[in-house]
PDB file of N, CA and C in Angstrom:
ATOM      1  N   UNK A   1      94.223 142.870  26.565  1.00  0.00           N
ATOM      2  CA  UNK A   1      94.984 142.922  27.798  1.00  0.00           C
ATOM      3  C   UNK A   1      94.492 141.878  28.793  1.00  0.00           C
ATOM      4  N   UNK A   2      93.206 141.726  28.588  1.00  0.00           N
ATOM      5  CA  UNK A   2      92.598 140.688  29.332  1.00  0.00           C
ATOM      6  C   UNK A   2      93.557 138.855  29.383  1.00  0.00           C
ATOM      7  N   UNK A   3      93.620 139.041  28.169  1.00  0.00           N
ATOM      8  CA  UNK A   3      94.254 137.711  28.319  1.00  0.00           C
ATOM      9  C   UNK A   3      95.534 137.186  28.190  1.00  0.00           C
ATOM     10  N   UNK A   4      96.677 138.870  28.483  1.00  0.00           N
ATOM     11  CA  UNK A   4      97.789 138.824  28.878  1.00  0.00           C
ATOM     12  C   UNK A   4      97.562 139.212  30.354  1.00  0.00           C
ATOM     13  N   UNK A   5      97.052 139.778  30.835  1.00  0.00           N
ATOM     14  CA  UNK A   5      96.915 139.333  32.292  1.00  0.00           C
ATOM     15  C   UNK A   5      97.729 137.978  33.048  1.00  0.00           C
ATOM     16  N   UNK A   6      97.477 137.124  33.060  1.00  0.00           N
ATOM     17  CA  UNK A   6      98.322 135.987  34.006  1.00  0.00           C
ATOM     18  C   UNK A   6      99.679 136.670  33.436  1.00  0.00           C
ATOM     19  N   UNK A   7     100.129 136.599  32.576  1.00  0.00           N
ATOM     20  CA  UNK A   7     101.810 136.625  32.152  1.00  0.00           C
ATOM     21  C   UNK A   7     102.229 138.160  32.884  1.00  0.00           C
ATOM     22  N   UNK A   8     101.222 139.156  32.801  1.00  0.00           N
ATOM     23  CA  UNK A   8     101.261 140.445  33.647  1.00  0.00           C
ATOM     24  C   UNK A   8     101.696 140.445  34.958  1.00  0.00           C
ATOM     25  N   UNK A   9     100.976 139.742  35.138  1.00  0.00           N
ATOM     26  CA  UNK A   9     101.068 139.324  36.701  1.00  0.00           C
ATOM     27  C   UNK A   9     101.956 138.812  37.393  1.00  0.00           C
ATOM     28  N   UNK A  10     102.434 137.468  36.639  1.00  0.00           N
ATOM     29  CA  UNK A  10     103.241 136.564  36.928  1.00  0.00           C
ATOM     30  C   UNK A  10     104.798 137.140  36.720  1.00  0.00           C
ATOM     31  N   UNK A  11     104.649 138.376  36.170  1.00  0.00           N
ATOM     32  CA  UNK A  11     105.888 139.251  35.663  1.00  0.00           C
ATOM     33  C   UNK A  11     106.186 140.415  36.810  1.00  0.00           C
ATOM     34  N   UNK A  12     105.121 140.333  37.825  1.00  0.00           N
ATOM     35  CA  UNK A  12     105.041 141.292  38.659  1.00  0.00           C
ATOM     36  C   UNK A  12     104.137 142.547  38.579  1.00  0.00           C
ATOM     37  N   UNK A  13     103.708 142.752  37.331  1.00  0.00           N
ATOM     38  CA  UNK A  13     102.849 143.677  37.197  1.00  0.00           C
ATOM     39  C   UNK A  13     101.824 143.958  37.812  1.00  0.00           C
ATOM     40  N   UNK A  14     100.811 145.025  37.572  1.00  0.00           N
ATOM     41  CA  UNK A  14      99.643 145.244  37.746  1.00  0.00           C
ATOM     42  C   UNK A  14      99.210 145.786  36.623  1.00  0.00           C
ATOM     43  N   UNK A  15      97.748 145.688  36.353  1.00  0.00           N
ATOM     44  CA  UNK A  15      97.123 146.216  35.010  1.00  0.00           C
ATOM     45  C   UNK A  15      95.763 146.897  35.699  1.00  0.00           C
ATOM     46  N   UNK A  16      95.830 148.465  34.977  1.00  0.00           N
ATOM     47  CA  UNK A  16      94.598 149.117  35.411  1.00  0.00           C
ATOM     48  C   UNK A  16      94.500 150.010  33.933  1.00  0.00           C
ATOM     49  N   UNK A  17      93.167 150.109  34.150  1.00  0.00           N
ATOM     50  CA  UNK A  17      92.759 150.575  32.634  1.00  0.00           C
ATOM     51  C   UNK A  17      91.932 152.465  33.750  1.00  0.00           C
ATOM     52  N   UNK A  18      92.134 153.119  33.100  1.00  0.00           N
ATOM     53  CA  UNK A  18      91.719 154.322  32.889  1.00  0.00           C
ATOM     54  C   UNK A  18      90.850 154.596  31.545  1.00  0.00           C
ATOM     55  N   UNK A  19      89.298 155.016  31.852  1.00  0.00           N
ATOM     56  CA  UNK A  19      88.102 155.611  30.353  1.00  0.00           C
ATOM     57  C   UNK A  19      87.828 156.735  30.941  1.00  0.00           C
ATOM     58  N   UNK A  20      86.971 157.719  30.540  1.00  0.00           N
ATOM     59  CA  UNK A  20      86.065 158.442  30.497  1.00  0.00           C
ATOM     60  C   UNK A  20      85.043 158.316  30.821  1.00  0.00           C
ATOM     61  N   UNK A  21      84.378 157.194  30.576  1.00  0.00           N
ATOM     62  CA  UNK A  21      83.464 156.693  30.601  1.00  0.00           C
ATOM     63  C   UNK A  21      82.962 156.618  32.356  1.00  0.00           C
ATOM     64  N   UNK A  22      81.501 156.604  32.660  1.00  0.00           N
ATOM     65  CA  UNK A  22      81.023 157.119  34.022  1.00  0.00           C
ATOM     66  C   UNK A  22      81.089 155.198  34.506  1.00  0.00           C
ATOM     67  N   UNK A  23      81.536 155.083  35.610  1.00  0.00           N
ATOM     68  CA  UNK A  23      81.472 153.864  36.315  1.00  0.00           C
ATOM     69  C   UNK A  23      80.026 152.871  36.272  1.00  0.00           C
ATOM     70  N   UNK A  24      79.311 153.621  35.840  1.00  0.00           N
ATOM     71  CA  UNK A  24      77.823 152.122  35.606  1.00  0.00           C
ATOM     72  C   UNK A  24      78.413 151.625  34.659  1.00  0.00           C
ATOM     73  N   UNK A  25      78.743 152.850  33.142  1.00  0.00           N
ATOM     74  CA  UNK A  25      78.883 152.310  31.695  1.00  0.00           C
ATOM     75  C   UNK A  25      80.291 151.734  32.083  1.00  0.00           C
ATOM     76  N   UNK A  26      81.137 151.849  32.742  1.00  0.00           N
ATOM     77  CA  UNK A  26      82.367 150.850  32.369  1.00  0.00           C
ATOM     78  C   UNK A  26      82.178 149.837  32.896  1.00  0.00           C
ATOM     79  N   UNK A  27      81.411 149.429  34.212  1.00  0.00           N
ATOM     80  CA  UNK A  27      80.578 147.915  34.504  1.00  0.00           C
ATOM     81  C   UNK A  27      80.343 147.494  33.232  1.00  0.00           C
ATOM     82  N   UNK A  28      79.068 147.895  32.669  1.00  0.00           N
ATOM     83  CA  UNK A  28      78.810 147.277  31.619  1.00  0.00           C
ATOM     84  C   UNK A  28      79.857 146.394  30.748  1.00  0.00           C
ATOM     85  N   UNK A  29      81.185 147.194  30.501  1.00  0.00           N
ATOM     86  CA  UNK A  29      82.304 146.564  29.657  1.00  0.00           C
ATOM     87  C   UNK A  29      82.939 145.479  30.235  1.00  0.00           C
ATOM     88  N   UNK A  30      82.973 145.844  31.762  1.00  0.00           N
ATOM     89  CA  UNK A  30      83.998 145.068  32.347  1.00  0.00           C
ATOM     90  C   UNK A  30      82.810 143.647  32.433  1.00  0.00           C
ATOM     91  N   UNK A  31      81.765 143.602  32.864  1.00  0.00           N
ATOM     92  CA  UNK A  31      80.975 142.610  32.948  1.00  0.00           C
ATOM     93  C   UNK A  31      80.792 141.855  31.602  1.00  0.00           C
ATOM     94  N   UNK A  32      80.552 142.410  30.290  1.00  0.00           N
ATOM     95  CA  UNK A  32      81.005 142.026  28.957  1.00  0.00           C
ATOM     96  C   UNK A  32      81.975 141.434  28.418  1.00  0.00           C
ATOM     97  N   UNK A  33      82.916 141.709  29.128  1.00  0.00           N
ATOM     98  CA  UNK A  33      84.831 140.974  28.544  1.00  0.00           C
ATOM     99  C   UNK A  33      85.118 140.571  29.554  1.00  0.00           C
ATOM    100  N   UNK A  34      84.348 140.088  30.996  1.00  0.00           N
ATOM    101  CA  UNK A  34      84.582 139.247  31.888  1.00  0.00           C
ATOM    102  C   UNK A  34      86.513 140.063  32.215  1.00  0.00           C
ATOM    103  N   UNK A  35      86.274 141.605  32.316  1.00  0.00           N
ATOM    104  CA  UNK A  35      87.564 141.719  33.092  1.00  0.00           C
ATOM    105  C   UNK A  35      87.769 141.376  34.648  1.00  0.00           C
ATOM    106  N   UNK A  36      88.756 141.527  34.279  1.00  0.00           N
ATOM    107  CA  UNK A  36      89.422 141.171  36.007  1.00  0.00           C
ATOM    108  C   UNK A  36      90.840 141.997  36.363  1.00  0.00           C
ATOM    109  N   UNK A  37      90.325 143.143  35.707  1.00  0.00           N
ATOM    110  CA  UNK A  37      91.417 143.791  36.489  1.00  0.00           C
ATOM    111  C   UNK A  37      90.740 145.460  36.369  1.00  0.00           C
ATOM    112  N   UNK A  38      91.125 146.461  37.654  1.00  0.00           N
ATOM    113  CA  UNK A  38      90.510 147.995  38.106  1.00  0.00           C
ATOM    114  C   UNK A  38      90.344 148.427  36.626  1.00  0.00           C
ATOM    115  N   UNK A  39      89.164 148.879  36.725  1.00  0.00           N
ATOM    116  CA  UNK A  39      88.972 150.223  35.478  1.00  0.00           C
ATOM    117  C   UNK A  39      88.340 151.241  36.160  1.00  0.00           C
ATOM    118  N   UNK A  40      89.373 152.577  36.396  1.00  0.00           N
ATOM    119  CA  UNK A  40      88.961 153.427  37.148  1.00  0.00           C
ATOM    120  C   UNK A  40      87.720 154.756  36.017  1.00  0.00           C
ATOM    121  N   UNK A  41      87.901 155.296  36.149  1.00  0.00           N
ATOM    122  CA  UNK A  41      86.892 156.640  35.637  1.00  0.00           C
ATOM    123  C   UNK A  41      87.797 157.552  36.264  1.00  0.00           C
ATOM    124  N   UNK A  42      87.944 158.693  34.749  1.00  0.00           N
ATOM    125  CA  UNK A  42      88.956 159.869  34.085  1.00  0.00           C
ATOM    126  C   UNK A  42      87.872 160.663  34.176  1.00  0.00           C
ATOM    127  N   UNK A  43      86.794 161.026  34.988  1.00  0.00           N
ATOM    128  CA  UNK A  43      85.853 162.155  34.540  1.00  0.00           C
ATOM    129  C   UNK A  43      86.303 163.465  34.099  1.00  0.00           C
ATOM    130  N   UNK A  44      85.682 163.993  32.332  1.00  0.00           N
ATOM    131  CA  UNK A  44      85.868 164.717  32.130  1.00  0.00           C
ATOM    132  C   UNK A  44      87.435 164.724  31.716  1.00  0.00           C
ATOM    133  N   UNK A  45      87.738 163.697  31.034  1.00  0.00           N
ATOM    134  CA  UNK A  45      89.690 163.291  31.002  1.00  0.00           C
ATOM    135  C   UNK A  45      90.201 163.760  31.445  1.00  0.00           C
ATOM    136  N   UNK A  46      90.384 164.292  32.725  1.00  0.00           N
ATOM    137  CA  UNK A  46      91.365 165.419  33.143  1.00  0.00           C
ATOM    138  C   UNK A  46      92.138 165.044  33.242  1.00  0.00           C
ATOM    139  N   UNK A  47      92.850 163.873  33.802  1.00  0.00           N
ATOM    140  CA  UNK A  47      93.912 162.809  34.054  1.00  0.00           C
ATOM    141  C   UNK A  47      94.436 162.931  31.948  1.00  0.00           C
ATOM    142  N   UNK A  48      93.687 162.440  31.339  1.00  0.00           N
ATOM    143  CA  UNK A  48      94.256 162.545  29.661  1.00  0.00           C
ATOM    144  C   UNK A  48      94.421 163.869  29.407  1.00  0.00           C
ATOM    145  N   UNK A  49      93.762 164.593  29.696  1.00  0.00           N
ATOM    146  CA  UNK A  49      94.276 166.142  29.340  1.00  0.00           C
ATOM    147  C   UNK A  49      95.765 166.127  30.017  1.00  0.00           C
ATOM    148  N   UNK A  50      95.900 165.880  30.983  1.00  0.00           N
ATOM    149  CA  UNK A  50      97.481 166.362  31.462  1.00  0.00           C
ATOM    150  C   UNK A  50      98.614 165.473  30.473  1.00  0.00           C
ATOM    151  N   UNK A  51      98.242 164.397  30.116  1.00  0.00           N
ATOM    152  CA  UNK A  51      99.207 163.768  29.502  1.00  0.00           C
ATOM    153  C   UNK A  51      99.024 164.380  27.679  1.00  0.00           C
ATOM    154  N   UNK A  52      97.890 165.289  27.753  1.00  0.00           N
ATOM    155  CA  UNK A  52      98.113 165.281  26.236  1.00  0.00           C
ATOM    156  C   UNK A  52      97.524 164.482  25.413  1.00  0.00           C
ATOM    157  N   UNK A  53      96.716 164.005  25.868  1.00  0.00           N
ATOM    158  CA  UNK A  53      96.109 162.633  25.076  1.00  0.00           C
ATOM    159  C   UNK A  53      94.611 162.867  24.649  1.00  0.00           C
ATOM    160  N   UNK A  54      93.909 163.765  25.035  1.00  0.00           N
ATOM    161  CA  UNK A  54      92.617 164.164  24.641  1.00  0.00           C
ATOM    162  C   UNK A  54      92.535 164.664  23.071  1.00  0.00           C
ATOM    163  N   UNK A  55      91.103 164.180  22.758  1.00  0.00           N
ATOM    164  CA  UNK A  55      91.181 164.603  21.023  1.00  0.00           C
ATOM    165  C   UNK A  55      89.436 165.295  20.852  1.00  0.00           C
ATOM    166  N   UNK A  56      88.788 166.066  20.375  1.00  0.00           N
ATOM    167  CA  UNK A  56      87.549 165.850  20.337  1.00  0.00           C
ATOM    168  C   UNK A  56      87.441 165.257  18.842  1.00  0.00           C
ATOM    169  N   UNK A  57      86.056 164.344  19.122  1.00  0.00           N
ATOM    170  CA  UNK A  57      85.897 163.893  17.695  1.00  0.00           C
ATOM    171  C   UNK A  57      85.076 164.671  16.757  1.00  0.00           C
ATOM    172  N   UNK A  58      85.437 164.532  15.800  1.00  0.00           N
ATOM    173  CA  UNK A  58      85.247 165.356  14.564  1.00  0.00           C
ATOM    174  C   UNK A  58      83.464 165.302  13.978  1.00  0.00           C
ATOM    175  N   UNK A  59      82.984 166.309  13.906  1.00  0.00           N
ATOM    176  CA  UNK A  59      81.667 167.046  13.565  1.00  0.00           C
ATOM    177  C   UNK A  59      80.661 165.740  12.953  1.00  0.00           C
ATOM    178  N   UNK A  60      81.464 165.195  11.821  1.00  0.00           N
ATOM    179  CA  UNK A  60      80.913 164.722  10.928  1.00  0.00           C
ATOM    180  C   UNK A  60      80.890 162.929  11.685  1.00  0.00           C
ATOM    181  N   UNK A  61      81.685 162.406  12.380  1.00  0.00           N
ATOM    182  CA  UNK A  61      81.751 161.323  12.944  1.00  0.00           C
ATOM    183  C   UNK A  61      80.584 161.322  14.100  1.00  0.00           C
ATOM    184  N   UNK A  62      79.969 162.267  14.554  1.00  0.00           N
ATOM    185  CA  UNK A  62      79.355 161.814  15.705  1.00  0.00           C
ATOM    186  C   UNK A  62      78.039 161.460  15.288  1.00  0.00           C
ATOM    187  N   UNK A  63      77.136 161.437  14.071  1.00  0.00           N
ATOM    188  CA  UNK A  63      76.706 160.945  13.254  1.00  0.00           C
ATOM    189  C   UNK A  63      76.785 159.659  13.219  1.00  0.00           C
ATOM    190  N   UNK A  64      78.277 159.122  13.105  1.00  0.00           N
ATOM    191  CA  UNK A  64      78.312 157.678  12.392  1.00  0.00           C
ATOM    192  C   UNK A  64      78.483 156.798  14.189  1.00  0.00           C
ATOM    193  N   UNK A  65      79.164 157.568  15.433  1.00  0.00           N
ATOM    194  CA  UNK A  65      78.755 156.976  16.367  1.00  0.00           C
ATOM    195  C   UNK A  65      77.321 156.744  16.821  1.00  0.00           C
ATOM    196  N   UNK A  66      76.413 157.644  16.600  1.00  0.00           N
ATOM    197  CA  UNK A  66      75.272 157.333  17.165  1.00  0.00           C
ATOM    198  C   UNK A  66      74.722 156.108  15.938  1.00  0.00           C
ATOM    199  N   UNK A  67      74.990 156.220  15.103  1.00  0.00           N
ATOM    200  CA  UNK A  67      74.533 155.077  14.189  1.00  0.00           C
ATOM    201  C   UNK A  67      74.914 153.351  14.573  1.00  0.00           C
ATOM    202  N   UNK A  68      76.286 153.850  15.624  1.00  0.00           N
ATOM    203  CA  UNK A  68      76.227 151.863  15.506  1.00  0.00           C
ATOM    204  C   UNK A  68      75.961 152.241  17.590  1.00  0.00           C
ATOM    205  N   UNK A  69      75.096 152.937  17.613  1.00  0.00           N
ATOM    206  CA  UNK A  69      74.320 152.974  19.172  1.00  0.00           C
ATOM    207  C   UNK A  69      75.503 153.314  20.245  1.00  0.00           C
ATOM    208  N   UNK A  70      76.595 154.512  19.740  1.00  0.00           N
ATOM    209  CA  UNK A  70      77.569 154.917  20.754  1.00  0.00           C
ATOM    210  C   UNK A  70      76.803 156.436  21.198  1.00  0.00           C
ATOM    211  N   UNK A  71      76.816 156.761  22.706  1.00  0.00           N
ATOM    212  CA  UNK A  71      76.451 157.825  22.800  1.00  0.00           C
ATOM    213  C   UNK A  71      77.028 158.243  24.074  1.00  0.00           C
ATOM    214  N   UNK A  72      78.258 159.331  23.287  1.00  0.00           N
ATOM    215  CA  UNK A  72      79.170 159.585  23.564  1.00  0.00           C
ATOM    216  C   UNK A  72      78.931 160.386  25.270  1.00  0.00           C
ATOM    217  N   UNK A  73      78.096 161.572  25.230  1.00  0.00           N
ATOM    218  CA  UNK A  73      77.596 162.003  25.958  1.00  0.00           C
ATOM    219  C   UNK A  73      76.426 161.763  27.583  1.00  0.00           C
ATOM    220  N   UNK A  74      76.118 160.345  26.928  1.00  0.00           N
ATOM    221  CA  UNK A  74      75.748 159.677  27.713  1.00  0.00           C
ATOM    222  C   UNK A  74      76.838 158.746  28.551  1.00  0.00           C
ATOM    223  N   UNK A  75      77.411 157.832  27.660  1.00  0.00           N
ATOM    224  CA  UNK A  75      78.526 157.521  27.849  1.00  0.00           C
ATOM    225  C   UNK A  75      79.088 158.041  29.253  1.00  0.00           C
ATOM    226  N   UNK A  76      80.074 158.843  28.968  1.00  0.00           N
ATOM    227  CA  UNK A  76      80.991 160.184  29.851  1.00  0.00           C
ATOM    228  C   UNK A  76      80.384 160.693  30.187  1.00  0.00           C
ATOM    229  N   UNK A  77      79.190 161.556  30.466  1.00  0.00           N
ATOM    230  CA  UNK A  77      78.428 162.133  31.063  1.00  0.00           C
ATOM    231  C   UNK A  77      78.873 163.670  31.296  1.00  0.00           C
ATOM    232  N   UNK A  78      79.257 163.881  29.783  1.00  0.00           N
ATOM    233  CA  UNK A  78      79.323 165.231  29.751  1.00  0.00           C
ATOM    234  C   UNK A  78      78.843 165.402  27.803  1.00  0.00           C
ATOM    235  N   UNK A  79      78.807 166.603  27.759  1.00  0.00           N
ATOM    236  CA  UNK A  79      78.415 166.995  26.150  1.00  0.00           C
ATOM    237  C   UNK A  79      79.445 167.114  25.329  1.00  0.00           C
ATOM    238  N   UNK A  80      80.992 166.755  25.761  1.00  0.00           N
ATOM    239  CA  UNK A  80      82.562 167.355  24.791  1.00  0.00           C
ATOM    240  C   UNK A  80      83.091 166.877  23.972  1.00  0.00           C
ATOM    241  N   UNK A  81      82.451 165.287  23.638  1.00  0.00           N
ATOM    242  CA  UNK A  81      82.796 164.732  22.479  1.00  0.00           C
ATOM    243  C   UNK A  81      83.954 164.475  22.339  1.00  0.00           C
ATOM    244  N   UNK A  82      84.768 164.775  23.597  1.00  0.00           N
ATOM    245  CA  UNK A  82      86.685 164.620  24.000  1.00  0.00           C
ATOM    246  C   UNK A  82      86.721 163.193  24.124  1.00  0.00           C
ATOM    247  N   UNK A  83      87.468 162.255  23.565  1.00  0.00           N
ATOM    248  CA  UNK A  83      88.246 160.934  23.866  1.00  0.00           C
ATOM    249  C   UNK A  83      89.319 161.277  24.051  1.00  0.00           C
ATOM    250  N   UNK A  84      90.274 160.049  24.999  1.00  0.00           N
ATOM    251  CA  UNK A  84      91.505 160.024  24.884  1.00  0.00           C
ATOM    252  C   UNK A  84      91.993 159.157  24.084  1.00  0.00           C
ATOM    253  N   UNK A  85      93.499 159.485  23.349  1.00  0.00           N
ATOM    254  CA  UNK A  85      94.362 158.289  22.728  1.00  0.00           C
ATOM    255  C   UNK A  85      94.547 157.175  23.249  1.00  0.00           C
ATOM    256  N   UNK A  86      94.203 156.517  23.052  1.00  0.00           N
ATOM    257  CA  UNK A  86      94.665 154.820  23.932  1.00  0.00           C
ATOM    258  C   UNK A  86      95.941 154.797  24.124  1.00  0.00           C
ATOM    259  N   UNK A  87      96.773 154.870  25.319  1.00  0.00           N
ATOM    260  CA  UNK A  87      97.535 154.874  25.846  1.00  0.00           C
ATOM    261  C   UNK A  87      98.064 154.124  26.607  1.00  0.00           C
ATOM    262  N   UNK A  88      99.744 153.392  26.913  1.00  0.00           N
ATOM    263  CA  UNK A  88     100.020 151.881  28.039  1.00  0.00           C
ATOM    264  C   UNK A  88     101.177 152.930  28.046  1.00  0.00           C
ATOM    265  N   UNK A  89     100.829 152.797  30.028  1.00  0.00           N
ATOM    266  CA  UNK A  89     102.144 153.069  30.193  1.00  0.00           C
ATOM    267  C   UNK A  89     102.463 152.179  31.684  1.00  0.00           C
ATOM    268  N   UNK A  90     104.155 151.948  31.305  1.00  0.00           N
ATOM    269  CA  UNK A  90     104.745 150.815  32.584  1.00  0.00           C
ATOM    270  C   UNK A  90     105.521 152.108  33.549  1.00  0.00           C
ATOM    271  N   UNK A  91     105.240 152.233  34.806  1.00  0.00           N
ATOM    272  CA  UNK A  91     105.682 152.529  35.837  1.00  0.00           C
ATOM    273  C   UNK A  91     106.235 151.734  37.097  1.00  0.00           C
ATOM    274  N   UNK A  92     107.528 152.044  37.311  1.00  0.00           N
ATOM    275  CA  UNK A  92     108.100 151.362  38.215  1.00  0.00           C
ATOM    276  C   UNK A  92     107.728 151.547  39.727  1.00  0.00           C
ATOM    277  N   UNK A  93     108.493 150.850  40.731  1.00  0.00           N
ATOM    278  CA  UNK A  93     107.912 151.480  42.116  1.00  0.00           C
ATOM    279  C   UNK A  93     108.481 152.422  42.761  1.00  0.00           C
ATOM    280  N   UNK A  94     109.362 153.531  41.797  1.00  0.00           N
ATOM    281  CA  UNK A  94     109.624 154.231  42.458  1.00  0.00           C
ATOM    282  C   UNK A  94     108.886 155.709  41.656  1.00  0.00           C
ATOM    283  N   UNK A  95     107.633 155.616  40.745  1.00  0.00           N
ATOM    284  CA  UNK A  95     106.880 156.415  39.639  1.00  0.00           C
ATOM    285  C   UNK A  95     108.053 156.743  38.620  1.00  0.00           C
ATOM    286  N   UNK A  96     108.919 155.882  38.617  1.00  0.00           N
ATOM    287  CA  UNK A  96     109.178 156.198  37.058  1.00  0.00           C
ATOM    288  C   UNK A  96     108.720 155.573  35.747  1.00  0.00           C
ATOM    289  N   UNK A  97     109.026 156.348  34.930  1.00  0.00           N
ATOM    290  CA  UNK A  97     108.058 155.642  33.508  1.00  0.00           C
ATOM    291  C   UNK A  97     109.175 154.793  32.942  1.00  0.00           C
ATOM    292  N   UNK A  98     109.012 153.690  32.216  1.00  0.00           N
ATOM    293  CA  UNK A  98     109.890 152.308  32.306  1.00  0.00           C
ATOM    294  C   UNK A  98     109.549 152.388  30.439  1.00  0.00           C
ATOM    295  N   UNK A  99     108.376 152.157  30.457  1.00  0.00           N
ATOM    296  CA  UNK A  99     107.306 152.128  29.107  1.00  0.00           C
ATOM    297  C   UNK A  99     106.314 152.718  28.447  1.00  0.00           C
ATOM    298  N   UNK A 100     106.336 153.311  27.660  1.00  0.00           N
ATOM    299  CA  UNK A 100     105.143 154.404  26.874  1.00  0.00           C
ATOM    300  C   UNK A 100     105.044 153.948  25.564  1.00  0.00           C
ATOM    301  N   UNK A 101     103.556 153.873  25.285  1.00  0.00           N
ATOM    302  CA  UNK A 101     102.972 153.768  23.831  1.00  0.00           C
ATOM    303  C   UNK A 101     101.420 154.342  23.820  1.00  0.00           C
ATOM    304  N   UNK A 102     102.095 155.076  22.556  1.00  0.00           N
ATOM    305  CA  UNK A 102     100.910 156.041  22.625  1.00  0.00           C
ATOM    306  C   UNK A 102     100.760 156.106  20.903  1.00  0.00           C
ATOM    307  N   UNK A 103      99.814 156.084  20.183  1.00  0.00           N
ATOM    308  CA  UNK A 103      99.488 155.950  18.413  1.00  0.00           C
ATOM    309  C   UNK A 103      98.278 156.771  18.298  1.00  0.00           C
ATOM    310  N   UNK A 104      98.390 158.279  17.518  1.00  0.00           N
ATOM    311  CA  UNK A 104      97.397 158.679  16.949  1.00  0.00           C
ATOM    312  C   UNK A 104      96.563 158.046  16.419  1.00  0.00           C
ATOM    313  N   UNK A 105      96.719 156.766  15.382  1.00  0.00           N
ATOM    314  CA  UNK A 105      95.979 156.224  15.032  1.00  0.00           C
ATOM    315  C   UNK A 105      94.967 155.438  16.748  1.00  0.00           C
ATOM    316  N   UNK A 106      94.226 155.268  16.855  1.00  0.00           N
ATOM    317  CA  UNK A 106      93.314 155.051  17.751  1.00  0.00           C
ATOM    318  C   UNK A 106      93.408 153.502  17.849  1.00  0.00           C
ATOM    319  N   UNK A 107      93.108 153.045  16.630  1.00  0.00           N
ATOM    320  CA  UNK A 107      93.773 151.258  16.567  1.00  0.00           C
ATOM    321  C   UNK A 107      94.869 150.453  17.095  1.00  0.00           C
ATOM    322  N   UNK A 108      95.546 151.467  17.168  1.00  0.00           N
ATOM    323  CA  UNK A 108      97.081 150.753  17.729  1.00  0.00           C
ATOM    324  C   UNK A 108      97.232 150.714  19.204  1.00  0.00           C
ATOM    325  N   UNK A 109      97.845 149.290  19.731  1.00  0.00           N
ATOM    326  CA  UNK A 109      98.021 149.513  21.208  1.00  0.00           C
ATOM    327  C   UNK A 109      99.362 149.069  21.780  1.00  0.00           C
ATOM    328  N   UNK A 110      99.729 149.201  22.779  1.00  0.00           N
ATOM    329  CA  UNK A 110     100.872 148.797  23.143  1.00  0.00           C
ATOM    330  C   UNK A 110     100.899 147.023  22.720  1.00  0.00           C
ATOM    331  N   UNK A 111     101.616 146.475  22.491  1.00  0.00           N
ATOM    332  CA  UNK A 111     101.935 145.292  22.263  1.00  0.00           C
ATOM    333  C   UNK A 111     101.823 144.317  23.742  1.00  0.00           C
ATOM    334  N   UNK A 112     101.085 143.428  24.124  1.00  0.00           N
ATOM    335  CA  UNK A 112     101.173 142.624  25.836  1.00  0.00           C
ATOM    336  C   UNK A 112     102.585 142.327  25.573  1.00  0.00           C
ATOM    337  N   UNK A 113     103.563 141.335  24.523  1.00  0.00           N
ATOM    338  CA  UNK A 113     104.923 141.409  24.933  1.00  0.00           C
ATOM    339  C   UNK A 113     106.240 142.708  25.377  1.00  0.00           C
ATOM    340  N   UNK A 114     105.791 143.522  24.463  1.00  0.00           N
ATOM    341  CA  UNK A 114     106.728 144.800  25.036  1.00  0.00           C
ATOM    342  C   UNK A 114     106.601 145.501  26.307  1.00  0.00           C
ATOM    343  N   UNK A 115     104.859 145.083  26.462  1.00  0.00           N
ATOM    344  CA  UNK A 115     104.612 145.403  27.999  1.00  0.00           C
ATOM    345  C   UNK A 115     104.937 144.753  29.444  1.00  0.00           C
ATOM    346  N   UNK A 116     105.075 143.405  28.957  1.00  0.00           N
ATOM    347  CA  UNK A 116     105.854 142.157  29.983  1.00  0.00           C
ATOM    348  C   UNK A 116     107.147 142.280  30.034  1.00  0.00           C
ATOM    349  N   UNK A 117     107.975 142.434  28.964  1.00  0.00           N
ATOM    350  CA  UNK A 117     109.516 142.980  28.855  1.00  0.00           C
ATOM    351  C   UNK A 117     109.626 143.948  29.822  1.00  0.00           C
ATOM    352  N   UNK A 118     109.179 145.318  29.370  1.00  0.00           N
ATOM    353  CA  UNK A 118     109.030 146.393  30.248  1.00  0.00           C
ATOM    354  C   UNK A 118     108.802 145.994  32.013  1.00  0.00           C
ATOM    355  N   UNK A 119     108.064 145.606  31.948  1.00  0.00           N
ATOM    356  CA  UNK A 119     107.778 144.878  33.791  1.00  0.00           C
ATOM    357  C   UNK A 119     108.578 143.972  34.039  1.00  0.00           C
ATOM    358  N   UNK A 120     109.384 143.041  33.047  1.00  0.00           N
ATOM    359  CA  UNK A 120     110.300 142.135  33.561  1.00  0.00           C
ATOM    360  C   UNK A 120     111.837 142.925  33.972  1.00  0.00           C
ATOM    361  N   UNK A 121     111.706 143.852  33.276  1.00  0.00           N
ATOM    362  CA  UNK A 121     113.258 144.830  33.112  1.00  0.00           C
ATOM    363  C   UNK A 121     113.406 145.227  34.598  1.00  0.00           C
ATOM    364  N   UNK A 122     111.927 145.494  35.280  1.00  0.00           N
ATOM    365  CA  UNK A 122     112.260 146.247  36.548  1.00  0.00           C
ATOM    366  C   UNK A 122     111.751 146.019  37.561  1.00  0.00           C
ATOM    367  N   UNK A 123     111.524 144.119  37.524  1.00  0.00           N
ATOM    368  CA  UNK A 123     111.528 143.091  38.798  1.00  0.00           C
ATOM    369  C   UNK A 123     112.016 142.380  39.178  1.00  0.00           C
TER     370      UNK A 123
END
């Protein structure tokens, strides 16, 4: 998303990312991928719980996160092992929803062109 940004923009958009994750640890990311655009903090997903998007991860995986140095709990700063689905959604200026993509699979993300379409449709 980082480097559909200008075309975001230039389309009228805005781009804000929503984690779980506690505001030091999402510095860390944002200072890492040199973002440049808000990443707020979902403490405790409550914001993903309402949309439905919370998952806890499975018994046997939290094992293989602490193995490549993810710690989940530290992380988020709670013990629930809850992520949310990666989720894009386009809202207009009057809060309506324009664009939604949402993939169980965890890999999948909204596409930056379907997301510029979407923002071009309703500027």
């Amino acid at each position: 998303m980082q480097q559909a940004l200008p075309a975001i923009l230039d389309a009228g958009g805005q781009l804000v990312a929503i984690t779980p994750e506690l505001p030091d640890n999402s510095l860390t990311s944002i200072e890492k991928h040199g973002l440049q655009f808000q990443v707020l903090t979902d403490r405790g997903n409550a914001l993903a719980r309402k949309f439905g998007l919370v998952f806890e991860l499975a018994e046997a995986l939290k094992p293989l996160y602490a193995s490549f140095g993810i710690d989940l709990p530290a992380s988020n700063g709670d013990d629930s092992y809850e992520l949310p689905l990666p989720a894009t959604y386009v809202v207009n200026q009057q809060g309506i929803l324009v664009f939604d993509f949402v993939d169980a699979d965890y890999t999948k993300r909204g596409e930056p062109v379907d997301i510029i379409a979407a923002i071009e449709s309703i500027s």
